[in-house]
PDB file of N, CA and C in Angstrom:
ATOM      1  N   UNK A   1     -25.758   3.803  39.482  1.00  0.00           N
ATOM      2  CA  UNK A   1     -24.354   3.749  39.185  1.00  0.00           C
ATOM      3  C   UNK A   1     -24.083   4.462  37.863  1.00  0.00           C
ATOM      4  N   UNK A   2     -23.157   5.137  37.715  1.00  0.00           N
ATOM      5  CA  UNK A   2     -22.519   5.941  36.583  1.00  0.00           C
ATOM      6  C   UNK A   2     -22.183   5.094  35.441  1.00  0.00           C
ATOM      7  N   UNK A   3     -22.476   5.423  34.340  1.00  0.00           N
ATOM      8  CA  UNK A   3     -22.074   4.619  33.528  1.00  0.00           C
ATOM      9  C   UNK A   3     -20.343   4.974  33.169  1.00  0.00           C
ATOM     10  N   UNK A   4     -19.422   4.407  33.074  1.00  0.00           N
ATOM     11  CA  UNK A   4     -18.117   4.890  32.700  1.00  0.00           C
ATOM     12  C   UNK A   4     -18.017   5.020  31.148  1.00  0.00           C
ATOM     13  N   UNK A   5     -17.498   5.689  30.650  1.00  0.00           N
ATOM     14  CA  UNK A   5     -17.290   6.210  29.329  1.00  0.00           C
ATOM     15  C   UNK A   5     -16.069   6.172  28.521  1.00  0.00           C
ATOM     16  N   UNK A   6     -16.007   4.691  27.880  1.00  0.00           N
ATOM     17  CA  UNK A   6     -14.606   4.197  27.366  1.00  0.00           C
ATOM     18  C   UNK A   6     -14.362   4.765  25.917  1.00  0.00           C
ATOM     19  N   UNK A   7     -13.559   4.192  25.562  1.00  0.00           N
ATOM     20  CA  UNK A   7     -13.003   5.011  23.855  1.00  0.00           C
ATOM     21  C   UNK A   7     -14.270   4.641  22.660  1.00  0.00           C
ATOM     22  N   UNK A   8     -14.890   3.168  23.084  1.00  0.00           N
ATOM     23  CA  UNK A   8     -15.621   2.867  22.575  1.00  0.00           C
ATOM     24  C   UNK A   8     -17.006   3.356  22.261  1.00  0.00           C
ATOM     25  N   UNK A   9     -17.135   3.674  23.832  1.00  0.00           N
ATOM     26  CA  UNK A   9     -18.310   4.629  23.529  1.00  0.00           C
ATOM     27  C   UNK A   9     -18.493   5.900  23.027  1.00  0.00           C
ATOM     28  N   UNK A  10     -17.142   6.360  23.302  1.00  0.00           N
ATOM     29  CA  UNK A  10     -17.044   8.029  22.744  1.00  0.00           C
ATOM     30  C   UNK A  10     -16.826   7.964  20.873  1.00  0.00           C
ATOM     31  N   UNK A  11     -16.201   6.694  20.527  1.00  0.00           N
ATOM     32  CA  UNK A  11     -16.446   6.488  19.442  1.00  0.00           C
ATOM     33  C   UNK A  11     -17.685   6.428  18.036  1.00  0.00           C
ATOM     34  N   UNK A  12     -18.555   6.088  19.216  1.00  0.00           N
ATOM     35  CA  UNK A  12     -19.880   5.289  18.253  1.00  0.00           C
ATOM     36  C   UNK A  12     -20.467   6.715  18.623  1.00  0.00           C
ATOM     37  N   UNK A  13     -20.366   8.149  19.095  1.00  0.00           N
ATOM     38  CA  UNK A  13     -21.286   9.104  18.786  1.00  0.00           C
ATOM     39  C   UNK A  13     -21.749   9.219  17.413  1.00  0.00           C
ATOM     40  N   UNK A  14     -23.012  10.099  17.456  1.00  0.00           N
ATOM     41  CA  UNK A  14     -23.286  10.301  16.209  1.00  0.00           C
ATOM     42  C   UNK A  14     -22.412  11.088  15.129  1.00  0.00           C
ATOM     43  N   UNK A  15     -21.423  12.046  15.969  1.00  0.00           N
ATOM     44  CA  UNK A  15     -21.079  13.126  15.199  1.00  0.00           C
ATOM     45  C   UNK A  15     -20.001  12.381  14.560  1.00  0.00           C
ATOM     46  N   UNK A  16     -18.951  11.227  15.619  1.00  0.00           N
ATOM     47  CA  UNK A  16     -17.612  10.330  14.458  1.00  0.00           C
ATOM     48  C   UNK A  16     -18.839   9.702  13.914  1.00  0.00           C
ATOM     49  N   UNK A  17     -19.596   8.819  14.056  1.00  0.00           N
ATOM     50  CA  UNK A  17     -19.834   8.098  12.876  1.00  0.00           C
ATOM     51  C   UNK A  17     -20.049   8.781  11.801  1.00  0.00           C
ATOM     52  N   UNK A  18     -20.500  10.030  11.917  1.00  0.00           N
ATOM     53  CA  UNK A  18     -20.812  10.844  10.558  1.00  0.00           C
ATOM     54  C   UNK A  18     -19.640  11.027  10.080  1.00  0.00           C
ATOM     55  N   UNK A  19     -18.487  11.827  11.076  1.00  0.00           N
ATOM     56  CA  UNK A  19     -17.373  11.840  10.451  1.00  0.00           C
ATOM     57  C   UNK A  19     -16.440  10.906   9.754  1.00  0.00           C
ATOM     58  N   UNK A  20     -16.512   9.462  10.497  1.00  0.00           N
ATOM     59  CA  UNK A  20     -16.098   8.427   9.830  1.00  0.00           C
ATOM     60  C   UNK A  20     -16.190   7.849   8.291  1.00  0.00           C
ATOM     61  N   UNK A  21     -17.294   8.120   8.420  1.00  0.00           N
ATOM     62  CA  UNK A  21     -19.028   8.282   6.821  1.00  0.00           C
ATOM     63  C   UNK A  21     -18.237   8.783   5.906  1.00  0.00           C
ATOM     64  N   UNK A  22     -18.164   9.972   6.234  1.00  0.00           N
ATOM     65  CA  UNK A  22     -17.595  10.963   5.491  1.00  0.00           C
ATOM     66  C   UNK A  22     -15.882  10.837   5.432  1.00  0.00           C
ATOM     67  N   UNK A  23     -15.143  10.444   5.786  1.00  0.00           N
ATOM     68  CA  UNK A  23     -14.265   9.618   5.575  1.00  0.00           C
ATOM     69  C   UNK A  23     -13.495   8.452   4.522  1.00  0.00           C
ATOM     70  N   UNK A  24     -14.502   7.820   4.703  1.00  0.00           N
ATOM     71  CA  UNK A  24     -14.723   6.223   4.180  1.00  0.00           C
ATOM     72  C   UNK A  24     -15.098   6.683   2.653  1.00  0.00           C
ATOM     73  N   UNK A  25     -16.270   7.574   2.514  1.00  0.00           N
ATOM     74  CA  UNK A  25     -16.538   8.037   1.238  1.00  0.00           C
ATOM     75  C   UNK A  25     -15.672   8.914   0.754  1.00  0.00           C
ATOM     76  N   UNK A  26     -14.445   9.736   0.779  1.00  0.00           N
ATOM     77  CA  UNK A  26     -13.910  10.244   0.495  1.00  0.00           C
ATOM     78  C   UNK A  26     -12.342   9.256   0.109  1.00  0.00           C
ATOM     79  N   UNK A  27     -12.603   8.653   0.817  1.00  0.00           N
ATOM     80  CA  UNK A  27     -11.442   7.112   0.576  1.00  0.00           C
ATOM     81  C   UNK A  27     -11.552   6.472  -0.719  1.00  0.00           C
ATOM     82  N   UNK A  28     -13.109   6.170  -0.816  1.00  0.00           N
ATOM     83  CA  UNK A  28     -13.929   5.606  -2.217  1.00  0.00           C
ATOM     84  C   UNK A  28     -13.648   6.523  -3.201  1.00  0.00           C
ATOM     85  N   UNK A  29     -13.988   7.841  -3.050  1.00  0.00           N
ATOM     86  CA  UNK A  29     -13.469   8.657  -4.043  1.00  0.00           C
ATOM     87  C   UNK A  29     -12.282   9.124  -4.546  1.00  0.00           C
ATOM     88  N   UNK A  30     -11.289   8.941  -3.483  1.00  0.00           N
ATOM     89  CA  UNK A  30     -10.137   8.409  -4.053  1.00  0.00           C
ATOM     90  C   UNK A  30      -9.171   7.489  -4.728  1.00  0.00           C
ATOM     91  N   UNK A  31      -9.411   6.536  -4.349  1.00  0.00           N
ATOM     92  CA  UNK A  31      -9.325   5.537  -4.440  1.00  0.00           C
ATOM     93  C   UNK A  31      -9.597   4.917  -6.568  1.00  0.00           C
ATOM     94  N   UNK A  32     -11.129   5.446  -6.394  1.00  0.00           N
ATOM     95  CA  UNK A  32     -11.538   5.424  -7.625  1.00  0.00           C
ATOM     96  C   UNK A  32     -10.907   6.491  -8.591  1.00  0.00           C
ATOM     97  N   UNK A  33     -10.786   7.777  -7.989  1.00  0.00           N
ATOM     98  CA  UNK A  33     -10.161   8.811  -9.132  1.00  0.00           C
ATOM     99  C   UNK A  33      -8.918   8.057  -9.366  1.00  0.00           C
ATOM    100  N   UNK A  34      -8.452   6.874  -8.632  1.00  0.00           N
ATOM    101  CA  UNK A  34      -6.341   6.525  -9.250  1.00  0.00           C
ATOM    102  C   UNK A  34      -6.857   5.805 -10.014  1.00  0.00           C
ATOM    103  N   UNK A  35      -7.932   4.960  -9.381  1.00  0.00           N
ATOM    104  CA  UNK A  35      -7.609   3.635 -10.585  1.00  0.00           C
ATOM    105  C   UNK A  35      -8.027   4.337 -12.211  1.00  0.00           C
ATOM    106  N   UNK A  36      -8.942   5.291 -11.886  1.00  0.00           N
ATOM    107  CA  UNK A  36      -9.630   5.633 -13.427  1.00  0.00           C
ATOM    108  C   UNK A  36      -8.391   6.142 -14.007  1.00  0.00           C
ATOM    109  N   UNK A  37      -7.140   6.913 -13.338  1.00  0.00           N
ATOM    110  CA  UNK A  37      -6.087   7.410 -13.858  1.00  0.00           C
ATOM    111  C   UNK A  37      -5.150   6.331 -14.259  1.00  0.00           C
ATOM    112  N   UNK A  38      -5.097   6.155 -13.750  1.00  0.00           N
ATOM    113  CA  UNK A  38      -3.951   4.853 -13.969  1.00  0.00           C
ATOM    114  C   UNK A  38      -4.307   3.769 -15.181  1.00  0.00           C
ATOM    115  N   UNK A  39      -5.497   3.404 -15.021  1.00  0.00           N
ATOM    116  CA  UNK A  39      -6.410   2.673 -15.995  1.00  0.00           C
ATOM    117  C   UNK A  39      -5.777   3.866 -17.456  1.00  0.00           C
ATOM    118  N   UNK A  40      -6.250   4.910 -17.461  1.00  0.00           N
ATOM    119  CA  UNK A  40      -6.185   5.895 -18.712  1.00  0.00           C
ATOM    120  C   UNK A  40      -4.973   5.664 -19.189  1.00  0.00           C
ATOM    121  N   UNK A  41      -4.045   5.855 -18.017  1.00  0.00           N
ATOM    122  CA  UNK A  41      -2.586   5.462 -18.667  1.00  0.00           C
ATOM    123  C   UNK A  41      -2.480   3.987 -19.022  1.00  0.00           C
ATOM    124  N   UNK A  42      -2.539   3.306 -18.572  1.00  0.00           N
ATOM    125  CA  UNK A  42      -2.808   2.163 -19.209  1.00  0.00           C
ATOM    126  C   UNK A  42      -2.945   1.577 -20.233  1.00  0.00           C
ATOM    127  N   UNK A  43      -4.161   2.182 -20.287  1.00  0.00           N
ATOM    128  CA  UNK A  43      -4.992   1.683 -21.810  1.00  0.00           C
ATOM    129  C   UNK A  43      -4.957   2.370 -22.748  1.00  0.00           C
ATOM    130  N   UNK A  44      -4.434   3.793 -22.784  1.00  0.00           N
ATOM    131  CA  UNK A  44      -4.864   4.694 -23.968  1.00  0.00           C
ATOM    132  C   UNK A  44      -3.547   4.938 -24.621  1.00  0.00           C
ATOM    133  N   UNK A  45      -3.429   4.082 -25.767  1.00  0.00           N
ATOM    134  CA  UNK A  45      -2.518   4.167 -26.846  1.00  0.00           C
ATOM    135  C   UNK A  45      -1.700   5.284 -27.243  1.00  0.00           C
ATOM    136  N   UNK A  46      -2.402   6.298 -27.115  1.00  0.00           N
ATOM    137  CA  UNK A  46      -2.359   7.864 -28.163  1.00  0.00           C
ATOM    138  C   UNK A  46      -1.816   8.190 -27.027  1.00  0.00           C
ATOM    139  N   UNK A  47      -1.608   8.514 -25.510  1.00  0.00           N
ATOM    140  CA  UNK A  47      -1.240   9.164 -24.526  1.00  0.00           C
ATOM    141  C   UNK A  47       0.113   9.087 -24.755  1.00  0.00           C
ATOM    142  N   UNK A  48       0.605  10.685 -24.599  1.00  0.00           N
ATOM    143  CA  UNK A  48       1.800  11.157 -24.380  1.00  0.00           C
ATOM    144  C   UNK A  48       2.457  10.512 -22.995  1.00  0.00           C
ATOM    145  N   UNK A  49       3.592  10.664 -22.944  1.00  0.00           N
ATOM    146  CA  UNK A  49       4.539  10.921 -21.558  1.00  0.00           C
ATOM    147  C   UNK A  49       4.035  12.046 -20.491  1.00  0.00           C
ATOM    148  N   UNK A  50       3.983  13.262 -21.297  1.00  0.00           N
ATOM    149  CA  UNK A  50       3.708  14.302 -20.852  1.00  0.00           C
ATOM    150  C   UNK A  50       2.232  14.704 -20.213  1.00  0.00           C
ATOM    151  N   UNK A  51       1.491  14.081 -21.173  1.00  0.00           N
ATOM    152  CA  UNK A  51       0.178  13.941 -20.878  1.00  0.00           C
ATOM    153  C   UNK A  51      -0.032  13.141 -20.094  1.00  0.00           C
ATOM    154  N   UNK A  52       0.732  11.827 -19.584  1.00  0.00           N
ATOM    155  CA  UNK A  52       0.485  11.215 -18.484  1.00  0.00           C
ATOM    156  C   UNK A  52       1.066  11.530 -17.196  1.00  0.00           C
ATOM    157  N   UNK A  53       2.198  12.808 -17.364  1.00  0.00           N
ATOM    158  CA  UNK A  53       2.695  12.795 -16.538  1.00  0.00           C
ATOM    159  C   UNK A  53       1.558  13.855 -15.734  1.00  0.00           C
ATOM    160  N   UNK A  54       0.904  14.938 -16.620  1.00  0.00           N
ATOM    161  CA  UNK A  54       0.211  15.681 -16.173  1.00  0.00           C
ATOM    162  C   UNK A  54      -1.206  15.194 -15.201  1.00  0.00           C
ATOM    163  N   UNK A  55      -1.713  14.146 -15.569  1.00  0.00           N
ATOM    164  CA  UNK A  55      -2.658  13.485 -15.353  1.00  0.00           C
ATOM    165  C   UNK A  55      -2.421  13.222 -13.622  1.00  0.00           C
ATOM    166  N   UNK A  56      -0.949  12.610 -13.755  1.00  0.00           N
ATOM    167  CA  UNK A  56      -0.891  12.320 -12.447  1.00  0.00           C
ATOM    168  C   UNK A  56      -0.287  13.487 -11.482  1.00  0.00           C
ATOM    169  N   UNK A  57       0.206  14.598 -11.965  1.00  0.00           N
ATOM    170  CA  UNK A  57      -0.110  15.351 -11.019  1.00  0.00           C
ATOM    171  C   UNK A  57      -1.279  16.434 -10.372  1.00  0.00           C
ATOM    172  N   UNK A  58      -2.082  16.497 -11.818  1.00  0.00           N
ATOM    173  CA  UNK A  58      -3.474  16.341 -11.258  1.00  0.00           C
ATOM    174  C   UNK A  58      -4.041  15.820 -10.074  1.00  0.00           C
ATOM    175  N   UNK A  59      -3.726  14.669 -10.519  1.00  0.00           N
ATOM    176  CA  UNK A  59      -4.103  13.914  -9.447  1.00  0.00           C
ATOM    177  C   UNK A  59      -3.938  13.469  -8.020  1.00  0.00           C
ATOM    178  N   UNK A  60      -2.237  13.996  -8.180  1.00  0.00           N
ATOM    179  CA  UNK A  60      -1.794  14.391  -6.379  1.00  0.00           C
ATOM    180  C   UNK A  60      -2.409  15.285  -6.067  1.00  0.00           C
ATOM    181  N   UNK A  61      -2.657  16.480  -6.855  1.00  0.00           N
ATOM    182  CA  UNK A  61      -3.135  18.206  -6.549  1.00  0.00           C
ATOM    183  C   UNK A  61      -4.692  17.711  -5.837  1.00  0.00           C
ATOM    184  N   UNK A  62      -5.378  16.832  -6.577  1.00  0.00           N
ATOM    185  CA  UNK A  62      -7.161  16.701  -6.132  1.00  0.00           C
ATOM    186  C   UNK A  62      -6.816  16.048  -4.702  1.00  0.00           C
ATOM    187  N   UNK A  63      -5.827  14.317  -4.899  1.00  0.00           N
ATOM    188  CA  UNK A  63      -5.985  13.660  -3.980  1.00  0.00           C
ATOM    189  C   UNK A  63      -4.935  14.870  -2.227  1.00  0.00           C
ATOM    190  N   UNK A  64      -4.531  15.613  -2.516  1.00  0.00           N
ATOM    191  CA  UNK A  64      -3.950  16.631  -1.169  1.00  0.00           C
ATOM    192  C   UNK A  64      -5.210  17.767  -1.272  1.00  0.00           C
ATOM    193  N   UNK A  65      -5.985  17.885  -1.967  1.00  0.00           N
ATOM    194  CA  UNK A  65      -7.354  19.097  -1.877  1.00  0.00           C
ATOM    195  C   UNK A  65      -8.185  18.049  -1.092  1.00  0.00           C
ATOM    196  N   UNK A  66      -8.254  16.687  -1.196  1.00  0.00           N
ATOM    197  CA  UNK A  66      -8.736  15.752  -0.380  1.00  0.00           C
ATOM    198  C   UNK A  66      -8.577  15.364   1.343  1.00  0.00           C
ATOM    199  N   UNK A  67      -7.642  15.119   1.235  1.00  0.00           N
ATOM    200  CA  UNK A  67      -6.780  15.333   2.425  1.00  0.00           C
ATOM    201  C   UNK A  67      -5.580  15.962   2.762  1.00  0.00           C
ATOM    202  N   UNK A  68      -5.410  17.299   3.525  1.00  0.00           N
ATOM    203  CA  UNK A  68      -4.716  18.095   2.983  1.00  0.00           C
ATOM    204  C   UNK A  68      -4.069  17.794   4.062  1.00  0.00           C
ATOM    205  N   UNK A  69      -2.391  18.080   3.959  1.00  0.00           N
ATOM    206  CA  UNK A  69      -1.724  17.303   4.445  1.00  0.00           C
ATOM    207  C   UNK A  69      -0.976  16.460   4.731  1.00  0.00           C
ATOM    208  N   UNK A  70      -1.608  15.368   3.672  1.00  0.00           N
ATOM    209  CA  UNK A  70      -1.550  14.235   3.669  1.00  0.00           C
ATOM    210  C   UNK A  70       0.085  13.771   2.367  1.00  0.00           C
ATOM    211  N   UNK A  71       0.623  14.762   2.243  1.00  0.00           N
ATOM    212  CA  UNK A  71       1.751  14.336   1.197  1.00  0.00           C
ATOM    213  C   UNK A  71       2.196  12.979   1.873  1.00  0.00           C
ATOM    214  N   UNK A  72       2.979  13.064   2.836  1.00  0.00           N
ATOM    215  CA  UNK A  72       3.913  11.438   2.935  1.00  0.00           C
ATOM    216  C   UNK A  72       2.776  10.320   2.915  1.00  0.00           C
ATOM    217  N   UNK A  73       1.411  10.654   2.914  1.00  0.00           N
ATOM    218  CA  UNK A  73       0.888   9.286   2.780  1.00  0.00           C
ATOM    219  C   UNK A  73       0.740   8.866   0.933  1.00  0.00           C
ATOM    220  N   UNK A  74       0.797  10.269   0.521  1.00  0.00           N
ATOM    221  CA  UNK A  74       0.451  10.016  -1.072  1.00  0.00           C
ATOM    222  C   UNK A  74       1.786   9.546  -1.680  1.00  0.00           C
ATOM    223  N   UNK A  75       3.148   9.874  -0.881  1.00  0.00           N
ATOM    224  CA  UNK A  75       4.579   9.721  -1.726  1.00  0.00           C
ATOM    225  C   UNK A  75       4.567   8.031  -1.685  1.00  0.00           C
ATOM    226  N   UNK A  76       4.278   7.772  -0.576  1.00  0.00           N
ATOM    227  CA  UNK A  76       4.226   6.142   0.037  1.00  0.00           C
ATOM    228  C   UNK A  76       3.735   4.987  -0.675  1.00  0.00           C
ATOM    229  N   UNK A  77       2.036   5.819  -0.740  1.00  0.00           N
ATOM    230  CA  UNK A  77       0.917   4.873  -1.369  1.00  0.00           C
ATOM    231  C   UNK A  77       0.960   4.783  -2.849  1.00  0.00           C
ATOM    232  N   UNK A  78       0.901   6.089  -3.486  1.00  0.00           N
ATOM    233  CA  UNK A  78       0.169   6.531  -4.591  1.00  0.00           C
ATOM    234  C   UNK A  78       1.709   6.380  -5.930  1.00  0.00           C
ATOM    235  N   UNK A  79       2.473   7.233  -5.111  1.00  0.00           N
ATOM    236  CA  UNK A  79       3.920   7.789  -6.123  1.00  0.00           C
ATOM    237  C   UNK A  79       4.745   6.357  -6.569  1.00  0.00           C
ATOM    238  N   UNK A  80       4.603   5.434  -5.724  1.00  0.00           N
ATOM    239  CA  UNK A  80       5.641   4.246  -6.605  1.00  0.00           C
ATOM    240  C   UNK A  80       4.554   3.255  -7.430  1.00  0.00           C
ATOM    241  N   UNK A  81       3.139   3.611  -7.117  1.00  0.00           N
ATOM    242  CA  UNK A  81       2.501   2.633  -8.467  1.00  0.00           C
ATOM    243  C   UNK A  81       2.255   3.606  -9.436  1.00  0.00           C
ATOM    244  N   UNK A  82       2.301   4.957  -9.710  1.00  0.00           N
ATOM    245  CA  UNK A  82       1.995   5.653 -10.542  1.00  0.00           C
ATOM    246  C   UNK A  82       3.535   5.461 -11.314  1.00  0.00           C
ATOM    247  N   UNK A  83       4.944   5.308 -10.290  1.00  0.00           N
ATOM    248  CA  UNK A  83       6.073   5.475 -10.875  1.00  0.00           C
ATOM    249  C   UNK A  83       6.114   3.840 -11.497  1.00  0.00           C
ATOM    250  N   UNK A  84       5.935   3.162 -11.102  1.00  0.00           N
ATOM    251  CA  UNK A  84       6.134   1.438 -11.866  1.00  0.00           C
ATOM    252  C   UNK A  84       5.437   1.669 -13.380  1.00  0.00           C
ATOM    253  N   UNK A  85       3.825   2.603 -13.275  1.00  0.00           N
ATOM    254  CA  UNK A  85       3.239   2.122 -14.406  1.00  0.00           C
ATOM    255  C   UNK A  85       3.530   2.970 -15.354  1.00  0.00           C
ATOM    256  N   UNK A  86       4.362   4.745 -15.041  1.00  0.00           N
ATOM    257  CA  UNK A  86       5.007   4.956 -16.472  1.00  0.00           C
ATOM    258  C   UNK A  86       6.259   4.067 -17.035  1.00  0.00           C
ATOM    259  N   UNK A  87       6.762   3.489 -15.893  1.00  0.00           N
ATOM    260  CA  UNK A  87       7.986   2.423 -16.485  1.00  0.00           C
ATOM    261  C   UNK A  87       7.497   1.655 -17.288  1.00  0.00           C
ATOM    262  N   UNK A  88       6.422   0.775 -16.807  1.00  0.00           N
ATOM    263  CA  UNK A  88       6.277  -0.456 -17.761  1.00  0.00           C
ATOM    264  C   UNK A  88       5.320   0.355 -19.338  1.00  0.00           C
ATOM    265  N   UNK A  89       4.149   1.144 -19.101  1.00  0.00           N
ATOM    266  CA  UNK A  89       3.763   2.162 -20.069  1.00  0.00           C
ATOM    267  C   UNK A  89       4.626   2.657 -21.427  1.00  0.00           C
ATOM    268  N   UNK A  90       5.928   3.364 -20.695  1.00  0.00           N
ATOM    269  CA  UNK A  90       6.216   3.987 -21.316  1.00  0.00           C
ATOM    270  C   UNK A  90       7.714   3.889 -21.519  1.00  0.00           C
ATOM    271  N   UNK A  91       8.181   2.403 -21.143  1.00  0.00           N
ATOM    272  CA  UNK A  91       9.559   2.035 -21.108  1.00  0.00           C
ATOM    273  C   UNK A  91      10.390   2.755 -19.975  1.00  0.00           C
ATOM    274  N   UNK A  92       9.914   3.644 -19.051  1.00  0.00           N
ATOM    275  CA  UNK A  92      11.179   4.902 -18.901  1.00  0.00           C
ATOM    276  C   UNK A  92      12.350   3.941 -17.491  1.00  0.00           C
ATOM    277  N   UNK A  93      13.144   4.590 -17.699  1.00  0.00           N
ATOM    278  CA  UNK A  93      14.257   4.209 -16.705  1.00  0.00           C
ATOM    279  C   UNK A  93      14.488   5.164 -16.024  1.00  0.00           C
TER     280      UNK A  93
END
């Protein structure tokens, strides 16, 4: 008898799980490049406006070289905690 071949199985190939892998770690590396940014703004006294503002668009520029494409997921996720923490940071309205 044939084995039938559901989503599940076409899933667990070797080549998605690699791709998944590679995925997941690129998630981690994102993930980590905000907080280290955000953290910087945060914590670092001496930081400009400007200099923070730069930081974070840096940081859209790496996180879309990441997943390219991907703007409405970064405006969604990324743009209103980066926008809360120059408010509270840096007073702005």
């Amino acid at each position: 008898m044939d084995e039938i071949r559901t989503e599940n199985n076409i899933a667990s190939t070797p080549q998605s799980q690699q791709a998944e892998a590679d995925e997941r770690k690129l998630l981690r590396r994102l993930q980590m490049m905000m907080n280290m940014v955000m953290q910087v703004i945060a914590q670092d006294g001496s930081l400009t406006v400007d200099e923070a503002s730069r930081m974070i668009s840096d940081a859209r520029e790496a996180a879309l070289a990441m997943f390219p494409g991907k703007e409405l997921a970064y405006d969604l996720i990324w743009k209103p905690r980066f926008q809360r923490l120059m408010v509270e940071r840096f007073r702005l309205q």
